[in-house]
PDB file of N, CA and C in Angstrom:
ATOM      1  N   UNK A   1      29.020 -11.995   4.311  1.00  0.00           N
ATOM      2  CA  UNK A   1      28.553 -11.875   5.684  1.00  0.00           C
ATOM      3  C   UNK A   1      27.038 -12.040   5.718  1.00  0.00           C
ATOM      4  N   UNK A   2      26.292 -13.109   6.440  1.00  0.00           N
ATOM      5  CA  UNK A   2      25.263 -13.166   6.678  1.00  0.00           C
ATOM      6  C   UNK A   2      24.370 -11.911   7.533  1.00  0.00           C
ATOM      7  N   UNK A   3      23.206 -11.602   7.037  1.00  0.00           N
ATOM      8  CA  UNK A   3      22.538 -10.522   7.982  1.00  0.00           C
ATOM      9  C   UNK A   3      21.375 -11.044   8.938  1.00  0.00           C
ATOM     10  N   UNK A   4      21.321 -10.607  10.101  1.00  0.00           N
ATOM     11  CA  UNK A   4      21.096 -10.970  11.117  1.00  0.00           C
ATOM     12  C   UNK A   4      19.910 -10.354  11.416  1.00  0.00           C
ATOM     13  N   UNK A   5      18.641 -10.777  11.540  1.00  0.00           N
ATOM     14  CA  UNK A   5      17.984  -9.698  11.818  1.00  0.00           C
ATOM     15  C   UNK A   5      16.464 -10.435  12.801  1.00  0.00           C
ATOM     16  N   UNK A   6      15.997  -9.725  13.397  1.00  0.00           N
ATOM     17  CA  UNK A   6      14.926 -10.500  14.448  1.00  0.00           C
ATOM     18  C   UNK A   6      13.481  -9.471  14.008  1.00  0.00           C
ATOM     19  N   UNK A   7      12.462 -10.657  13.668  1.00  0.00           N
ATOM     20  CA  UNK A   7      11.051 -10.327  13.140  1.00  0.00           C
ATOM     21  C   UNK A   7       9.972 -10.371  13.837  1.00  0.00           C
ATOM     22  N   UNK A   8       9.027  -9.626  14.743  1.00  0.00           N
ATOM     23  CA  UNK A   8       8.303  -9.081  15.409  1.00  0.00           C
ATOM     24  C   UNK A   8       7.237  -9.059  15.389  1.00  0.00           C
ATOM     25  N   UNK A   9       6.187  -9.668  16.389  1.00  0.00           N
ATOM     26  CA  UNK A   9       4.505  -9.373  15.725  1.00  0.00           C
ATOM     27  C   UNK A   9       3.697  -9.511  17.008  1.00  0.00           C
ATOM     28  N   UNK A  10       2.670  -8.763  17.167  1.00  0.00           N
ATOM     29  CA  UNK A  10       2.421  -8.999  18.497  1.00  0.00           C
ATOM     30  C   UNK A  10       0.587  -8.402  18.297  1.00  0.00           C
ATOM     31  N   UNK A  11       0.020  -9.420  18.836  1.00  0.00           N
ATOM     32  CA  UNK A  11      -1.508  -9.261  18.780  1.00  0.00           C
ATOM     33  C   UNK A  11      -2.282  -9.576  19.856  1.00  0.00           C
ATOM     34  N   UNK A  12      -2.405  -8.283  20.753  1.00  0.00           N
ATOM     35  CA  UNK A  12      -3.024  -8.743  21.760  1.00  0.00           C
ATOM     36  C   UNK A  12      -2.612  -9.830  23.192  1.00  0.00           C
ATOM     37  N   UNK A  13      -2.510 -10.843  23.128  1.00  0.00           N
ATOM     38  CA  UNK A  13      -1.980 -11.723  24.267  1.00  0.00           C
ATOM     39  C   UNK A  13      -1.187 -12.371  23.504  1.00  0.00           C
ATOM     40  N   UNK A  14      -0.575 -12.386  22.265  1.00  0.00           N
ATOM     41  CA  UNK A  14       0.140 -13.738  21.526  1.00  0.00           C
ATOM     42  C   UNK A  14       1.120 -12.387  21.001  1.00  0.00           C
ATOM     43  N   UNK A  15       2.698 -12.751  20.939  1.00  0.00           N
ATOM     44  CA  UNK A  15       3.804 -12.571  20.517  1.00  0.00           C
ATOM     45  C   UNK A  15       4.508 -13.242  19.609  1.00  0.00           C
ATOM     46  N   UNK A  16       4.750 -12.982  18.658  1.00  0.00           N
ATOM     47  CA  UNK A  16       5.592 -13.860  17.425  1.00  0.00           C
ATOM     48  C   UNK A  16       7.042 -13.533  17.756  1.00  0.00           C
ATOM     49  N   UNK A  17       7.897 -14.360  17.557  1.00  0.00           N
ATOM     50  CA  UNK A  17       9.193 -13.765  16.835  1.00  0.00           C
ATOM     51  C   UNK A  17       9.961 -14.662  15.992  1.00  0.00           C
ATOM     52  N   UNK A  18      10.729 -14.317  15.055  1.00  0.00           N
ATOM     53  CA  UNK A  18      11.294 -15.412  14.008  1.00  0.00           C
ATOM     54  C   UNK A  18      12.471 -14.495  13.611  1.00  0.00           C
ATOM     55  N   UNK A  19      13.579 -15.282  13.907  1.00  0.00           N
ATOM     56  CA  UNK A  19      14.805 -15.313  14.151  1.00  0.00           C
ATOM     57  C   UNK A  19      16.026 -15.588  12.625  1.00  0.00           C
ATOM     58  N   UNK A  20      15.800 -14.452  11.935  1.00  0.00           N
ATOM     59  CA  UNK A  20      16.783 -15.059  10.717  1.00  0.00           C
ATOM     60  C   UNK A  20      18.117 -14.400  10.868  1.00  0.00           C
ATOM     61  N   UNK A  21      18.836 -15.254  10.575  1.00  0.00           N
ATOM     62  CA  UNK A  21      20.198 -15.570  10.060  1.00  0.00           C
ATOM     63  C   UNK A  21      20.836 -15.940  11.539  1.00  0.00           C
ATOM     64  N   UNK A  22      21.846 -15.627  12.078  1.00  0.00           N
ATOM     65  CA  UNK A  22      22.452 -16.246  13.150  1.00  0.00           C
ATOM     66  C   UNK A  22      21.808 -15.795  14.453  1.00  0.00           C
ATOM     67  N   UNK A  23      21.362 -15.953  15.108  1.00  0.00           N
ATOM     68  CA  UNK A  23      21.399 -15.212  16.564  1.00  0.00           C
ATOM     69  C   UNK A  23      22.561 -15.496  17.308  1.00  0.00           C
ATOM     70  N   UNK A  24      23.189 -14.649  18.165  1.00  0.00           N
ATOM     71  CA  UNK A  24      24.439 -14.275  18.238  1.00  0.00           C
ATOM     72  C   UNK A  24      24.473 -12.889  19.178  1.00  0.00           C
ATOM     73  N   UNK A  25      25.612 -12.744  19.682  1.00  0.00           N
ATOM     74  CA  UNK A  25      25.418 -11.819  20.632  1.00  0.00           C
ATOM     75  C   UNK A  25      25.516 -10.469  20.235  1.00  0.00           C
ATOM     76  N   UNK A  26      25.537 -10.275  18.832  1.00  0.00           N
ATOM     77  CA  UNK A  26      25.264  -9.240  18.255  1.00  0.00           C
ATOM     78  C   UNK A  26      23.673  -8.494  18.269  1.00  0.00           C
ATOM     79  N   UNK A  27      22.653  -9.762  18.250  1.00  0.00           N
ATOM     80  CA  UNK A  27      21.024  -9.228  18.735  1.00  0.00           C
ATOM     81  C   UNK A  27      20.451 -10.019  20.224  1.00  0.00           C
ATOM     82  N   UNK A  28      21.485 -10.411  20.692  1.00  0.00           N
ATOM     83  CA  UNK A  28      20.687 -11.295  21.949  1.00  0.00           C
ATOM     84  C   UNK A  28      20.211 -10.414  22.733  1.00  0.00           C
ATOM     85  N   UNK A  29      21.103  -8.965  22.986  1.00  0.00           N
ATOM     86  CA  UNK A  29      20.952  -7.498  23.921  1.00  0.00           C
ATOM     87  C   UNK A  29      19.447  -7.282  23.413  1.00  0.00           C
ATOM     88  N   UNK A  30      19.212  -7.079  22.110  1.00  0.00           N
ATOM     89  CA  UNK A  30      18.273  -6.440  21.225  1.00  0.00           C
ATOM     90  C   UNK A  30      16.759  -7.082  21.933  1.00  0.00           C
ATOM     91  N   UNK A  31      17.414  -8.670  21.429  1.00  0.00           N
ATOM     92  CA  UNK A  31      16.235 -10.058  21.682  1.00  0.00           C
ATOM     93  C   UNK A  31      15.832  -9.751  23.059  1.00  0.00           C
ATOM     94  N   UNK A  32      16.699  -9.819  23.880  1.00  0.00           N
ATOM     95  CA  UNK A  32      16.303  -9.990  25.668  1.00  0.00           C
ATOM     96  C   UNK A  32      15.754  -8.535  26.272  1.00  0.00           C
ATOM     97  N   UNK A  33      15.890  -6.901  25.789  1.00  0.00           N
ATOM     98  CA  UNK A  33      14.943  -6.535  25.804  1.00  0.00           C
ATOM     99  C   UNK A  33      13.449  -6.225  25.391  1.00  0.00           C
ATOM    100  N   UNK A  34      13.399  -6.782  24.327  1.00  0.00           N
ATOM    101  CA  UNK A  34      12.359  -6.712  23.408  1.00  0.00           C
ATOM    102  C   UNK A  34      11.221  -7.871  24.108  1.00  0.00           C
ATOM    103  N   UNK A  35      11.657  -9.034  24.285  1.00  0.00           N
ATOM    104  CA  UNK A  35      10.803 -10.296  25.094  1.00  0.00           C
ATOM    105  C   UNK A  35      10.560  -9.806  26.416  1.00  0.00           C
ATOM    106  N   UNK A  36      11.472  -9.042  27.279  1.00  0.00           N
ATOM    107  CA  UNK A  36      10.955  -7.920  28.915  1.00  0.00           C
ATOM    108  C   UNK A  36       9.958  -6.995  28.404  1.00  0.00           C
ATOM    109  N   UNK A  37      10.318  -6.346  27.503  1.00  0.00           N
ATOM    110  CA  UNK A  37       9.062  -5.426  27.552  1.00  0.00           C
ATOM    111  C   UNK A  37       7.450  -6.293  27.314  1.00  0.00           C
ATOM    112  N   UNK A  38       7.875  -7.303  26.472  1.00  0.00           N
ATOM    113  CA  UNK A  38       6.274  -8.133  26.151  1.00  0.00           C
ATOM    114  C   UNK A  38       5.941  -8.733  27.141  1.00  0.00           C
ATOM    115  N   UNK A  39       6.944  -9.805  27.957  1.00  0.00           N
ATOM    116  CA  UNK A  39       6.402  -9.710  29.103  1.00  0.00           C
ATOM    117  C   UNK A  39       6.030  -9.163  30.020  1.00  0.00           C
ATOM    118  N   UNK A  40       6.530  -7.538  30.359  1.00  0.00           N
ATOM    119  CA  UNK A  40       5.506  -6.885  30.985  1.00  0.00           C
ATOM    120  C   UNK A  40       4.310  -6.248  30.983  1.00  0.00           C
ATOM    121  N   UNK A  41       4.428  -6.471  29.752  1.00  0.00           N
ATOM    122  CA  UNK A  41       2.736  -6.662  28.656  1.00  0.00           C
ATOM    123  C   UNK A  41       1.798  -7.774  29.198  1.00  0.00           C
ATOM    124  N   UNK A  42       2.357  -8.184  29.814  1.00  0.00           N
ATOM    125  CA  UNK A  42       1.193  -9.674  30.132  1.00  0.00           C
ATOM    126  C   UNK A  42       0.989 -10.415  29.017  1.00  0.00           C
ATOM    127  N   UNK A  43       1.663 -10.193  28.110  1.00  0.00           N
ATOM    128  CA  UNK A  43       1.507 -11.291  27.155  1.00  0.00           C
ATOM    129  C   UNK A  43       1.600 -12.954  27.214  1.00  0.00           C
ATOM    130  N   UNK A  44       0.471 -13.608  27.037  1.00  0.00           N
ATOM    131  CA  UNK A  44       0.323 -14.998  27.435  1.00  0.00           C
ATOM    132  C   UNK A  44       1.102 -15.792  26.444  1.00  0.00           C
ATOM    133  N   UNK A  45       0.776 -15.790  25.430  1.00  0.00           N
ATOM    134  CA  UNK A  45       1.606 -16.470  24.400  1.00  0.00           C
ATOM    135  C   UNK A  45       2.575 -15.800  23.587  1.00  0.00           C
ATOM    136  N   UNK A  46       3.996 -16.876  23.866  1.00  0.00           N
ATOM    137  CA  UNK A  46       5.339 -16.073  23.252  1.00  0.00           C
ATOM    138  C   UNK A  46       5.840 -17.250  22.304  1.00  0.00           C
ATOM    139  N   UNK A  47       5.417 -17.199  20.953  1.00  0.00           N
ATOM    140  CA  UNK A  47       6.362 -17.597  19.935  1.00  0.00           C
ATOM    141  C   UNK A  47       7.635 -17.567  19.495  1.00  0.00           C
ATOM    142  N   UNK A  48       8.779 -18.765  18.746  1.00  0.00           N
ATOM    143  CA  UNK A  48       9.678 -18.062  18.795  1.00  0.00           C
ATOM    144  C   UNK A  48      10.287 -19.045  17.218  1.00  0.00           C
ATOM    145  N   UNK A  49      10.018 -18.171  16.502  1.00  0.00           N
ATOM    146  CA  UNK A  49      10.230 -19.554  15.030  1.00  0.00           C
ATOM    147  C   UNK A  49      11.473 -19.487  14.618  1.00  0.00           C
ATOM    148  N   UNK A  50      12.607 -20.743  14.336  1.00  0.00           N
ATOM    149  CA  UNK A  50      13.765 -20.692  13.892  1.00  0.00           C
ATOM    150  C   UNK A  50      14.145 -21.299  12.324  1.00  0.00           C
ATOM    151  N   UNK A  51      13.058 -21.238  12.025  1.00  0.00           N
ATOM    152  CA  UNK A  51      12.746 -21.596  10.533  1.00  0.00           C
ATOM    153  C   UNK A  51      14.168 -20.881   9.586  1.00  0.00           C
ATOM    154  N   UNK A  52      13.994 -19.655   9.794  1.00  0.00           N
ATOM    155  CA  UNK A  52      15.066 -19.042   9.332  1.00  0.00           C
ATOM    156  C   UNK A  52      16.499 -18.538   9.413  1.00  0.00           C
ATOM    157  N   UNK A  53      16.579 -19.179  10.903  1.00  0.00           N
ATOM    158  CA  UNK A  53      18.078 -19.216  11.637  1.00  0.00           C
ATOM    159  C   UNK A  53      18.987 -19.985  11.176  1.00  0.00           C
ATOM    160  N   UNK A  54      20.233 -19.457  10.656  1.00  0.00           N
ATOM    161  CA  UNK A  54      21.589 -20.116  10.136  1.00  0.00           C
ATOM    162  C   UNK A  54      22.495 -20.852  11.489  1.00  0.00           C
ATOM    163  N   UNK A  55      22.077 -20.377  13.156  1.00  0.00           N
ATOM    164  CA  UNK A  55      22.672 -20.911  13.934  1.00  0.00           C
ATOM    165  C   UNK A  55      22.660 -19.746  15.253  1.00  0.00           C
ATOM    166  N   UNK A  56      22.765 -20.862  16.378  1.00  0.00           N
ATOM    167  CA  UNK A  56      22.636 -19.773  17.683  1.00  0.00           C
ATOM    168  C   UNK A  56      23.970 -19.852  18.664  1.00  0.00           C
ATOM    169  N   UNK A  57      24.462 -18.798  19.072  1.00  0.00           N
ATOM    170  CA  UNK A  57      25.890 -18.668  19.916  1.00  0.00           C
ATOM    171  C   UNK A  57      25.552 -19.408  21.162  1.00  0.00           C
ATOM    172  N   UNK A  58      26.801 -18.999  22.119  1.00  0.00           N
ATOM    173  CA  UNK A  58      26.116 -19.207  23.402  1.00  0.00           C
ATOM    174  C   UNK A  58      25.376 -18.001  24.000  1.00  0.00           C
ATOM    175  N   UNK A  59      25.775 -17.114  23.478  1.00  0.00           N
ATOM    176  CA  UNK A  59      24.679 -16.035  24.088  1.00  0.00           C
ATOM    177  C   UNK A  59      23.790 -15.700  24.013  1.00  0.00           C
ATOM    178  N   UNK A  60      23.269 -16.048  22.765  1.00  0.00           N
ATOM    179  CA  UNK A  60      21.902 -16.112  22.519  1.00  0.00           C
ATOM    180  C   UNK A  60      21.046 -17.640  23.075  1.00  0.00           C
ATOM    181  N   UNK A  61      21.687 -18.330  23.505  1.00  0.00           N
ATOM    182  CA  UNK A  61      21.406 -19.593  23.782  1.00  0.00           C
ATOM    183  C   UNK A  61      20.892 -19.217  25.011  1.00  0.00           C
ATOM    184  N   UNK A  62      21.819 -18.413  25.844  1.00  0.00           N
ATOM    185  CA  UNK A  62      21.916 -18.140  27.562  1.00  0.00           C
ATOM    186  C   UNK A  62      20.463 -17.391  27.732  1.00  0.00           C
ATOM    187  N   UNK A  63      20.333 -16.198  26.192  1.00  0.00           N
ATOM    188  CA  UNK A  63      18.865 -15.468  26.872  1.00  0.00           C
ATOM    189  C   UNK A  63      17.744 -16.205  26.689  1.00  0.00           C
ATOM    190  N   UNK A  64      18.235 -17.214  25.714  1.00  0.00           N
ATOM    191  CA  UNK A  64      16.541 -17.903  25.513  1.00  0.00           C
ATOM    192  C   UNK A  64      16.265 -19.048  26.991  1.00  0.00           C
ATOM    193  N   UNK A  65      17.634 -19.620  27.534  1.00  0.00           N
ATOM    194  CA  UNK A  65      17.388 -20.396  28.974  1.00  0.00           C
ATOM    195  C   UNK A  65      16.925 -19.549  29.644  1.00  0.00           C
ATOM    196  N   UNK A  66      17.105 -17.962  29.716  1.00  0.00           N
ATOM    197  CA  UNK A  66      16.518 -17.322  31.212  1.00  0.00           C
ATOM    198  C   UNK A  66      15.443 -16.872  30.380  1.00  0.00           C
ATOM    199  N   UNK A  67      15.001 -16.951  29.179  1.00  0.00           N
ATOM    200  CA  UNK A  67      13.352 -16.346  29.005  1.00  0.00           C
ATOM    201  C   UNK A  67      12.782 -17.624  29.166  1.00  0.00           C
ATOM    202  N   UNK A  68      13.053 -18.947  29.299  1.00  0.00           N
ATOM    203  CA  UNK A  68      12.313 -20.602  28.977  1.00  0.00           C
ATOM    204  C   UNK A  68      11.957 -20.210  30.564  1.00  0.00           C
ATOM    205  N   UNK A  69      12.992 -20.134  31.700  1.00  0.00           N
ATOM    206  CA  UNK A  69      12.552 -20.251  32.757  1.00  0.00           C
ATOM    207  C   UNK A  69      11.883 -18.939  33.544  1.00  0.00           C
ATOM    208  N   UNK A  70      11.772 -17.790  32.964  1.00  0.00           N
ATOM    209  CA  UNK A  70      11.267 -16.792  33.632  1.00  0.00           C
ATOM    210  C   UNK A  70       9.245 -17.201  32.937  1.00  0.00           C
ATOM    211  N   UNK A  71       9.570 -17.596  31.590  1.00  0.00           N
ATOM    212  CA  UNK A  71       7.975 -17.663  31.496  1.00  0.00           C
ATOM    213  C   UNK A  71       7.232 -18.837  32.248  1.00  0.00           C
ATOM    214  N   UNK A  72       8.989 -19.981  32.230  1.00  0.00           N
ATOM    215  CA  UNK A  72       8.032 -20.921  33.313  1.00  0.00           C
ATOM    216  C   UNK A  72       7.613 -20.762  34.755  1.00  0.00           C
ATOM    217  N   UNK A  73       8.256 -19.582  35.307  1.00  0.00           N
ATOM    218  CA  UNK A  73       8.279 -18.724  36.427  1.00  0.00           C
ATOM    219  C   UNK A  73       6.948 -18.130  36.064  1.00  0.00           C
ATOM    220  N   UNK A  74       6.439 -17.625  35.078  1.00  0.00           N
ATOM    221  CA  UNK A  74       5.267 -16.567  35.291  1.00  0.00           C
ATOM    222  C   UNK A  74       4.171 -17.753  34.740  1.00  0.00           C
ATOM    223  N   UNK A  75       3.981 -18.111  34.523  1.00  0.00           N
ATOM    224  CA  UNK A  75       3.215 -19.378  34.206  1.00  0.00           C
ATOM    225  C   UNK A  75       2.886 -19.098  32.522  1.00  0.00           C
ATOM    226  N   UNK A  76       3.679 -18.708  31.921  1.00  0.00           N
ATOM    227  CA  UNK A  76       2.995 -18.327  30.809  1.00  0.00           C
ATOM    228  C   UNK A  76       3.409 -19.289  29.547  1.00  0.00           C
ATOM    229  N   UNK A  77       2.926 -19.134  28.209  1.00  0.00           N
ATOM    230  CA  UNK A  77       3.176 -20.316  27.478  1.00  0.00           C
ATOM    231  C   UNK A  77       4.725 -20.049  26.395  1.00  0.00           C
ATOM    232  N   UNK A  78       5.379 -20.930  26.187  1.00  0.00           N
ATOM    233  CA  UNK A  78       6.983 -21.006  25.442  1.00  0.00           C
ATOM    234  C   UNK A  78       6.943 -21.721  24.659  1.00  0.00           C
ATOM    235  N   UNK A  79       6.672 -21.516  23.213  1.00  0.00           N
ATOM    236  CA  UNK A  79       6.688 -22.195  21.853  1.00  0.00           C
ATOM    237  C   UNK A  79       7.961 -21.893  21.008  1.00  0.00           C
ATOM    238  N   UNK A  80       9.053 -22.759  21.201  1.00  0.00           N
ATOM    239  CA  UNK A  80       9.705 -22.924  19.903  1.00  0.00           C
ATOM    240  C   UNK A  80      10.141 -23.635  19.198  1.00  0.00           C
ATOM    241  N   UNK A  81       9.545 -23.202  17.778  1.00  0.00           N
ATOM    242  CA  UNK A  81       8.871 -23.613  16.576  1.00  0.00           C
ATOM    243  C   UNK A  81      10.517 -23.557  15.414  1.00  0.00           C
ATOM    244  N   UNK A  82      10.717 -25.211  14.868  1.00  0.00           N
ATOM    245  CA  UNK A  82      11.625 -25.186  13.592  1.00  0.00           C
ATOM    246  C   UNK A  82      12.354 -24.885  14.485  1.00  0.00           C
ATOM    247  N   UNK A  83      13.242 -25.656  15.827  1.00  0.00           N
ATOM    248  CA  UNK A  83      14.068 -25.114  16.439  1.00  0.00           C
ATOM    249  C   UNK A  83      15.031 -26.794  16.025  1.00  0.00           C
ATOM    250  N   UNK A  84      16.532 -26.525  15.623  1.00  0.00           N
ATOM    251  CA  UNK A  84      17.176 -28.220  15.437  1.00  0.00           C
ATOM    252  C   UNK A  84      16.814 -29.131  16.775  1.00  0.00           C
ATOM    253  N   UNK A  85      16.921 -30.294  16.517  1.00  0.00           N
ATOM    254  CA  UNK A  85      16.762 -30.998  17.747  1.00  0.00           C
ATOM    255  C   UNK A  85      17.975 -31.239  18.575  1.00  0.00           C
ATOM    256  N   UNK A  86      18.947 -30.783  18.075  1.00  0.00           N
ATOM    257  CA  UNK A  86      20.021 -30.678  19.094  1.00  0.00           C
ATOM    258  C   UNK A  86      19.893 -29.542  20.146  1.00  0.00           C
ATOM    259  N   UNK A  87      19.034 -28.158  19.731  1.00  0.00           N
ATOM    260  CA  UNK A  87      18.456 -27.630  21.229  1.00  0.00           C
ATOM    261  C   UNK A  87      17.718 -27.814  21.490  1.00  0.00           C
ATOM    262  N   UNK A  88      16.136 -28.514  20.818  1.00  0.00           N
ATOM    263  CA  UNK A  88      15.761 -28.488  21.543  1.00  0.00           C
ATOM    264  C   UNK A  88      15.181 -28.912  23.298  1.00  0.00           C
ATOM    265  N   UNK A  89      15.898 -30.022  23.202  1.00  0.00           N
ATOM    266  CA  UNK A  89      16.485 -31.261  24.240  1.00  0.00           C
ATOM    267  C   UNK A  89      16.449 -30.082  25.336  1.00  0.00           C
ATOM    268  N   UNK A  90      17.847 -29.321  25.210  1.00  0.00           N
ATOM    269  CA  UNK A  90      18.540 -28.241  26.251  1.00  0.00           C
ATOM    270  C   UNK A  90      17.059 -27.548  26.651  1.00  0.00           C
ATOM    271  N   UNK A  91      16.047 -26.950  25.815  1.00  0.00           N
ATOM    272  CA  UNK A  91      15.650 -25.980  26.154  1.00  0.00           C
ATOM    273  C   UNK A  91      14.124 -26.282  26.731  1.00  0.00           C
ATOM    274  N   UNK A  92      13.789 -28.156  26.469  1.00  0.00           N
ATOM    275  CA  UNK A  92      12.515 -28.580  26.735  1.00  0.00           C
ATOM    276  C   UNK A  92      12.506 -28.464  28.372  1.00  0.00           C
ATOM    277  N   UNK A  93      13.930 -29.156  29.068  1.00  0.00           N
ATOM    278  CA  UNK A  93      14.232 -29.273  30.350  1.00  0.00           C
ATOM    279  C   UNK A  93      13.602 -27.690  31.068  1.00  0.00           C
ATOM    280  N   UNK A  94      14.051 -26.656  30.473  1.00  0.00           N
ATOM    281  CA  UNK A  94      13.551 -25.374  30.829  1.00  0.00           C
ATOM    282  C   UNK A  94      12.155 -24.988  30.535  1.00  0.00           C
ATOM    283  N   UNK A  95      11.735 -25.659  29.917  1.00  0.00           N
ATOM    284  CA  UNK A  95       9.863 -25.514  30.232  1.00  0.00           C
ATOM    285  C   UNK A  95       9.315 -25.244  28.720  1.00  0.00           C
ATOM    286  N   UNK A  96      10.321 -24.821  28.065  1.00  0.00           N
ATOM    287  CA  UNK A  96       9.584 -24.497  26.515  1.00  0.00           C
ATOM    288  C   UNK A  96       8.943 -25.540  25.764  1.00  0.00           C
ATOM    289  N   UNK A  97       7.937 -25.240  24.838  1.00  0.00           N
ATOM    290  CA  UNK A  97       7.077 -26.283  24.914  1.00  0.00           C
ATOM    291  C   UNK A  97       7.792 -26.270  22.848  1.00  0.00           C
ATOM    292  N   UNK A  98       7.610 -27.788  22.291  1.00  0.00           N
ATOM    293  CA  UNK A  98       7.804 -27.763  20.951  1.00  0.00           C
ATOM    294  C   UNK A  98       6.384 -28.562  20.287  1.00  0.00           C
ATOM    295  N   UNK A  99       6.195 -27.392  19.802  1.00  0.00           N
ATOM    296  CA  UNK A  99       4.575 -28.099  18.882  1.00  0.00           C
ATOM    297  C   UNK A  99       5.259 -28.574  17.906  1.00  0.00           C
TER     298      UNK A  99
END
């Protein structure tokens, strides 16, 4: 069984997160409050690295579409980083930006 686990860093106006092993609706609950609270941080920049992700459900898919469009709602910036290019297509349409 793969372990699942979501990695955290936050400095000031910039937010990291990096996503190993599956995301899945086992941490999407976890994921989607953890990114509300930073955004009510005013945090300007939200990272999101998949460097280490084995693969994403649909539910974890669903929170990252309503965080792509709530930051494109707050005007704020959406980086994700080492994401396959089969999402990232889905998730550019929603405003996230791929450096």
């Amino acid at each position: 069984m793969t372990q699942q686990t979501l990695w955290f860093s936050q400095k000031e106006e910039e937010a990291y997160f990096q996503i190993r092993g599956k995301g899945s609706y086992k941490n999407a609950c976890l994921f989607k409050d953890t990114t509300q609270d930073i955004l009510n941080q005013r945090v300007k920049n939200l990272t999101i690295d998949f460097n280490s992700c084995t693969g994403l459900d649909s539910t974890f898919l669903g929170v990252l579409a309503g965080l792509a469009l709530q930051t494109r709602q707050l005007n704020l910036q959406l980086s994700l980083v080492n994401l396959p290019k089969s999402q990232s297509r889905t998730h550019s349409k929603h405003g996230a930006r791929f450096p």
